[in-house]
N, C-alpha and C. Protein backbone atom coordinates (compact mmCIF):
# COMPACT_ATOMS: atom_id res chain seq x y z
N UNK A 1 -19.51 129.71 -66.06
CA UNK A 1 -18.54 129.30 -65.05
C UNK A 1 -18.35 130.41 -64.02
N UNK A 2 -17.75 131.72 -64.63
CA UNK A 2 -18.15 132.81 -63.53
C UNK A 2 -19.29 133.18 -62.30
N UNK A 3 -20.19 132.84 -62.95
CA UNK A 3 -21.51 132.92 -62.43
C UNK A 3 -21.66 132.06 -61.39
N UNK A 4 -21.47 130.52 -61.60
CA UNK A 4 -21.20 129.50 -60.60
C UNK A 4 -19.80 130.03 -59.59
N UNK A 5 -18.90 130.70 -59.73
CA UNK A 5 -17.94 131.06 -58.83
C UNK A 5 -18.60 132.02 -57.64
N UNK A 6 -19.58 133.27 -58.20
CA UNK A 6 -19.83 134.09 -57.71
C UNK A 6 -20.75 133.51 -56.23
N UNK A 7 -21.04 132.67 -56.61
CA UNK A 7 -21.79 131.68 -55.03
C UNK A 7 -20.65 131.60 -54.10
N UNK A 8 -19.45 131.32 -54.39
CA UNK A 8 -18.83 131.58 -53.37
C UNK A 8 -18.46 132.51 -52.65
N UNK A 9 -18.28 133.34 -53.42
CA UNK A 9 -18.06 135.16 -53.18
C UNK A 9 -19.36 135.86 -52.03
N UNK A 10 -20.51 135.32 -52.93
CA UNK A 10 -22.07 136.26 -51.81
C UNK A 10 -21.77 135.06 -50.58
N UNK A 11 -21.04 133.76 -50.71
CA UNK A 11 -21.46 133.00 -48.97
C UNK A 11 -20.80 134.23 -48.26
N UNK A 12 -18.87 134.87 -48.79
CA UNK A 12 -18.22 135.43 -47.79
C UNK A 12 -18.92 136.75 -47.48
N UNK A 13 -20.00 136.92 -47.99
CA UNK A 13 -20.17 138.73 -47.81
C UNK A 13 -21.47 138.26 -47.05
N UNK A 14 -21.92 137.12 -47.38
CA UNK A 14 -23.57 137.28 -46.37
C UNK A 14 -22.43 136.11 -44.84
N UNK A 15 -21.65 136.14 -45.02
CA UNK A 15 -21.19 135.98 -44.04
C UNK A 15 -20.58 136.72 -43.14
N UNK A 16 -20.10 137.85 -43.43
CA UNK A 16 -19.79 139.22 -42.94
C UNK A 16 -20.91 140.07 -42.96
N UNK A 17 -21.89 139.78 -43.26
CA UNK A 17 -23.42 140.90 -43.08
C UNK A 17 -23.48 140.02 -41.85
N UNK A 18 -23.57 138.75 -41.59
CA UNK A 18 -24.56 138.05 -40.35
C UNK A 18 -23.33 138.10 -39.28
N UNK A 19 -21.85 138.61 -39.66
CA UNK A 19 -21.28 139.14 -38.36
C UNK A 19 -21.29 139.87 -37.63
N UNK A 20 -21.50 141.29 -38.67
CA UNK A 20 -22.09 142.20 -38.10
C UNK A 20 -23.10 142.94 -37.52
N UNK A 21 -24.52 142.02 -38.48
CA UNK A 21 -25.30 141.84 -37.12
C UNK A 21 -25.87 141.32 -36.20
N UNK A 22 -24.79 140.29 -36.02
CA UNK A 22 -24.82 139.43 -34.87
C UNK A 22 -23.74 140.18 -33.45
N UNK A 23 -22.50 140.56 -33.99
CA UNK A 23 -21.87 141.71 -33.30
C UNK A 23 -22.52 142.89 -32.60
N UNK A 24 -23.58 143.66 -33.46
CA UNK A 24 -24.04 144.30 -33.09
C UNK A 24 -25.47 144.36 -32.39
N UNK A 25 -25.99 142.95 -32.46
CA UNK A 25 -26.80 142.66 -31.39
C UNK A 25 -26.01 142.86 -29.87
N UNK A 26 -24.60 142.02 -30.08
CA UNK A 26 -24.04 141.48 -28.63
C UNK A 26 -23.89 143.00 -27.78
N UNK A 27 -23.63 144.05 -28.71
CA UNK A 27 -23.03 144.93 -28.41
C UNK A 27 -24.54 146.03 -27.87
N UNK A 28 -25.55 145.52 -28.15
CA UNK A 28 -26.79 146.09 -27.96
C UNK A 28 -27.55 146.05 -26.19
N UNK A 29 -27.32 144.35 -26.08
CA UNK A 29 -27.42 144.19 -24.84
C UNK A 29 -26.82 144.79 -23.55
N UNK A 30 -25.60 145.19 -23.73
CA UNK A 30 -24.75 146.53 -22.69
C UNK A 30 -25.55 147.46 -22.65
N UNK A 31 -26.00 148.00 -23.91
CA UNK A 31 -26.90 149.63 -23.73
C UNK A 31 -28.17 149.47 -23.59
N UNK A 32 -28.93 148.53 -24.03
CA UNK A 32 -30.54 148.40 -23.87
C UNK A 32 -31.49 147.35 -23.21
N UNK A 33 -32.45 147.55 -23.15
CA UNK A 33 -33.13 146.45 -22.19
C UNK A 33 -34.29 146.23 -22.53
N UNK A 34 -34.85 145.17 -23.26
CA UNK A 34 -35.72 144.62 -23.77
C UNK A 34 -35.62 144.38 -25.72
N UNK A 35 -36.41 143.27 -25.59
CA UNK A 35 -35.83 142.61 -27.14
C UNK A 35 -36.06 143.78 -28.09
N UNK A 36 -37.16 144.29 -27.79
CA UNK A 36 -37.71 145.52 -29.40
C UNK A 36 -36.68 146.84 -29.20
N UNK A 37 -36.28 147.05 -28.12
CA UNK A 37 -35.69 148.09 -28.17
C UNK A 37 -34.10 147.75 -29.20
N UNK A 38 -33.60 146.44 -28.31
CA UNK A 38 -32.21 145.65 -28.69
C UNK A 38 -32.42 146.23 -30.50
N UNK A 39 -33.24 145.34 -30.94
CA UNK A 39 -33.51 144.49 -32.25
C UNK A 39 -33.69 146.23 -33.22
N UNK A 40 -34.06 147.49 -33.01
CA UNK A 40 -34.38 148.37 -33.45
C UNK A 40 -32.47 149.32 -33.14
N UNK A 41 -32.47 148.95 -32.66
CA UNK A 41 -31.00 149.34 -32.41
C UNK A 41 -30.09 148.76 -33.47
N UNK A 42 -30.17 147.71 -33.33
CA UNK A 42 -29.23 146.39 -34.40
C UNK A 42 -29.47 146.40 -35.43
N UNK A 43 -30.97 146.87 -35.70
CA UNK A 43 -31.31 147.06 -36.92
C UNK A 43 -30.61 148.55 -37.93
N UNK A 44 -30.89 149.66 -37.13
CA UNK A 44 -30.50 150.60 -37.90
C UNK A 44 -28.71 150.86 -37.56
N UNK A 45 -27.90 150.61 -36.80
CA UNK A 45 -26.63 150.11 -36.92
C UNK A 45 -26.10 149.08 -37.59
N UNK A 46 -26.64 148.28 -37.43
CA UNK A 46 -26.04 147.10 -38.07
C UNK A 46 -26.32 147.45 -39.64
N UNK A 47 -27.84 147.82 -40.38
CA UNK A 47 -27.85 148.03 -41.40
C UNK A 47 -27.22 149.47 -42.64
N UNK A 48 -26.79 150.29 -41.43
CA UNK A 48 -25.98 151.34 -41.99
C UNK A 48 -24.75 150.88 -42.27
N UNK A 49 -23.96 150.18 -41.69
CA UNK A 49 -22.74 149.68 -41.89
C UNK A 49 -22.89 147.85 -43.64
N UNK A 50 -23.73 147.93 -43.24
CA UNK A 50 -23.51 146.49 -43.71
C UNK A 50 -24.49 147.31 -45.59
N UNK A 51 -24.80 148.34 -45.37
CA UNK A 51 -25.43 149.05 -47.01
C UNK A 51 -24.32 149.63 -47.24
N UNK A 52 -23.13 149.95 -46.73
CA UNK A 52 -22.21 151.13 -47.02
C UNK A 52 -21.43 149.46 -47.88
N UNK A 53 -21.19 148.65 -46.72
CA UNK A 53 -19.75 147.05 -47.53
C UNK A 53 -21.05 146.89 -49.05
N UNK A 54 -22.16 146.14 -48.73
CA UNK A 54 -23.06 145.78 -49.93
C UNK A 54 -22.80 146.56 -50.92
N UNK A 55 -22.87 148.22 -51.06
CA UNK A 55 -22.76 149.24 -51.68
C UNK A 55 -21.46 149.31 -52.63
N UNK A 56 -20.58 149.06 -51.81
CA UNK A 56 -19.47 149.12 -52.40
C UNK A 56 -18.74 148.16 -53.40
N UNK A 57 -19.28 147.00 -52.30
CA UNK A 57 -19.21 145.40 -53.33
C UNK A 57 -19.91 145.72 -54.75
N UNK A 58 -21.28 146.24 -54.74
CA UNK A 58 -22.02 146.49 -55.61
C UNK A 58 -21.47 147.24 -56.89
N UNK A 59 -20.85 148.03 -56.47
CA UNK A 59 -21.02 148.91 -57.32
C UNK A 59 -19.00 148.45 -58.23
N UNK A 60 -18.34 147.76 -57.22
CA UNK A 60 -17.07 147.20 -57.76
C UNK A 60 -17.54 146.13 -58.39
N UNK A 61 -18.65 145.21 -58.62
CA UNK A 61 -19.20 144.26 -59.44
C UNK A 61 -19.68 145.31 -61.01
N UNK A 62 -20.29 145.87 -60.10
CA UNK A 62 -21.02 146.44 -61.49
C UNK A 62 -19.98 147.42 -62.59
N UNK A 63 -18.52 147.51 -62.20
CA UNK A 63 -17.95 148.44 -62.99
C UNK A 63 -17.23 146.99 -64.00
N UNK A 64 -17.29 146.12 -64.04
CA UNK A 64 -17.55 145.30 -64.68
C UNK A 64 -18.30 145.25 -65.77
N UNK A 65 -19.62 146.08 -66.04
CA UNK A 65 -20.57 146.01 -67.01
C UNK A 65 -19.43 146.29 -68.13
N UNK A 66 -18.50 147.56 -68.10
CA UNK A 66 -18.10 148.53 -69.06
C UNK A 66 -16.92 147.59 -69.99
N UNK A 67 -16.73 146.27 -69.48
CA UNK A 67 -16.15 144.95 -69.73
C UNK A 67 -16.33 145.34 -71.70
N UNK A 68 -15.24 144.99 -72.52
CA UNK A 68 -15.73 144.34 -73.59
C UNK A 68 -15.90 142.60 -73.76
N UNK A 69 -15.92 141.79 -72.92
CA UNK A 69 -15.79 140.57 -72.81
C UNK A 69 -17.38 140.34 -72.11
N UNK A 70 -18.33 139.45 -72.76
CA UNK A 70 -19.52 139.20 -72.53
C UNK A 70 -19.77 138.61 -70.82
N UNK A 71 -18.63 137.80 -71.13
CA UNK A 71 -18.77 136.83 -69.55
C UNK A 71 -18.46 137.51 -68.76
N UNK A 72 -17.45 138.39 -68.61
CA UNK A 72 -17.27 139.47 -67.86
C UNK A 72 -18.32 140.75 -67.20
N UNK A 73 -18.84 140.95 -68.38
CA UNK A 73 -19.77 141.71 -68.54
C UNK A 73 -21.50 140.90 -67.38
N UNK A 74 -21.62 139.20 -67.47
CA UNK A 74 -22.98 139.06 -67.26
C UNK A 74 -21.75 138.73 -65.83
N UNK A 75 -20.73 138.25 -65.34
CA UNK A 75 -20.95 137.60 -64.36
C UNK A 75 -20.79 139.04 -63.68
N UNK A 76 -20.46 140.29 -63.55
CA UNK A 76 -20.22 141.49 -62.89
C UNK A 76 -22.23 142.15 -62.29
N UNK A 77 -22.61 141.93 -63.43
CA UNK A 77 -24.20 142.22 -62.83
C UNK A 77 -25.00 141.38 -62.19
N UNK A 78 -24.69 139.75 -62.70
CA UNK A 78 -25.23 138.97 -61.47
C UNK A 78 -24.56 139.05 -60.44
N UNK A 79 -23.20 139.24 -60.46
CA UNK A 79 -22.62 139.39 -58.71
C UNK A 79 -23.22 140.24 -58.35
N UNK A 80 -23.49 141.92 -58.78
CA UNK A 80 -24.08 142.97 -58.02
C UNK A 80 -25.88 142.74 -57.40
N UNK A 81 -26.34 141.95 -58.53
CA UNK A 81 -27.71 141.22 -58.09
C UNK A 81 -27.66 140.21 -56.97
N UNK A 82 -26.56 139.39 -57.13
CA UNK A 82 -26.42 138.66 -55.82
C UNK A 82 -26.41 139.35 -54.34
N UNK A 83 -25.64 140.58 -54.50
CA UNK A 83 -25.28 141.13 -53.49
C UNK A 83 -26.69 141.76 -53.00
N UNK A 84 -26.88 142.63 -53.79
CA UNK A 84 -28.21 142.86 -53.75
C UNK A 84 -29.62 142.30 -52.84
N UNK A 85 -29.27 141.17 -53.37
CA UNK A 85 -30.77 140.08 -53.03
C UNK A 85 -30.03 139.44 -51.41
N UNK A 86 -28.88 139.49 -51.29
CA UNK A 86 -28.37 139.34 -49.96
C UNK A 86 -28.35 140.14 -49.14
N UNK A 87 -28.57 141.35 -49.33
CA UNK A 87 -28.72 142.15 -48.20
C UNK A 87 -30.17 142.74 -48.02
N UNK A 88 -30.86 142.64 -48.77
CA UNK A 88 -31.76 142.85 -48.59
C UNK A 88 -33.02 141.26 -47.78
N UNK A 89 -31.87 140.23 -48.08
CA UNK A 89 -32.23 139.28 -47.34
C UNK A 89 -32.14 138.87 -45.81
N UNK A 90 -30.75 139.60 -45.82
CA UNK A 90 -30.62 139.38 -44.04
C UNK A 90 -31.16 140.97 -43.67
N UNK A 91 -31.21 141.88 -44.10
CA UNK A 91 -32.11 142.82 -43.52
C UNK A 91 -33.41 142.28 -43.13
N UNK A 92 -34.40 141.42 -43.82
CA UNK A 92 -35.49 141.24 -44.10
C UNK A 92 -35.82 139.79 -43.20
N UNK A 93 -35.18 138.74 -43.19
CA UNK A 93 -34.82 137.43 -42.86
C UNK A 93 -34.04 136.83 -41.44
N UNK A 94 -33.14 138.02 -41.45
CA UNK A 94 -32.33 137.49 -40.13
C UNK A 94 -32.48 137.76 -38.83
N UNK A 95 -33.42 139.25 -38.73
CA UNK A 95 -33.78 139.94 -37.61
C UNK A 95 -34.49 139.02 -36.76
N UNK A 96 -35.67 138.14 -37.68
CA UNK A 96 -36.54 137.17 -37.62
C UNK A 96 -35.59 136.10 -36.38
N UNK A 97 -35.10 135.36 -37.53
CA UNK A 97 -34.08 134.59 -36.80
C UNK A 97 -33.67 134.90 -35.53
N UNK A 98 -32.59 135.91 -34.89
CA UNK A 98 -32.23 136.61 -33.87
C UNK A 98 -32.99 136.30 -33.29
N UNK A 99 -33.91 137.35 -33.41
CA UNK A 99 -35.53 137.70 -32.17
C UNK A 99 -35.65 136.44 -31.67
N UNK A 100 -35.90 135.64 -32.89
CA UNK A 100 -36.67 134.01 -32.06
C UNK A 100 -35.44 133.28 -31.24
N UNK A 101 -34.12 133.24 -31.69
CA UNK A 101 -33.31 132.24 -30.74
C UNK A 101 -32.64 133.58 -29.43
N UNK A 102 -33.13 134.69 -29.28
CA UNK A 102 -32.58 135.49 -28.33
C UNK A 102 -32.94 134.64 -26.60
């Protein structure tokens, strides 16, 4: 049951990763001029900020392991895996996206 909750939890955080770097695209176009330059900008801003929230989420899931309660214990490491596989998804996935509807 935990586990099924935690889907709701990674929508709000990969929903706050794709704010911020969608924010920090908008905020790209003031200072730069042309897509690769934009997109290399957004990339290493946007992804310093958005590994520090992941990071933290991560690692407040994972203090969960030290749980004596089993369910406690699995749904705390799949949340940190969730988080995980989400940021390394819109790092990997969304830039894509951007670029093409810019």
């Amino acid at each position: 049951v935990f586990n099924m909750l935690s889907i709701f939890i990674i929508l709000g955080v990969g929903a706050d990763d794709i704010f911020v770097f969608l924010d920090t695209w908008e905020q790209s176009s003031h200072k730069l001029r042309g897509l690769g330059k934009r997109m290399s900008y957004t990339w290493k801003h946007a992804g310093k900020a958005m590994l520090v929230t992941s990071l933290s989420t991560m690692i407040s899931f994972l203090s969960n392991a030290n749980s004596s309660f089993p369910a406690i214990q699995t749904f705390g490491i799949f949340a940190a895996m969730l988080v995980l596989v989400n940021y390394c998804a819109v790092m990997v996935f969304y830039p894509t996206v951007v670029f093409m509807f810019a």
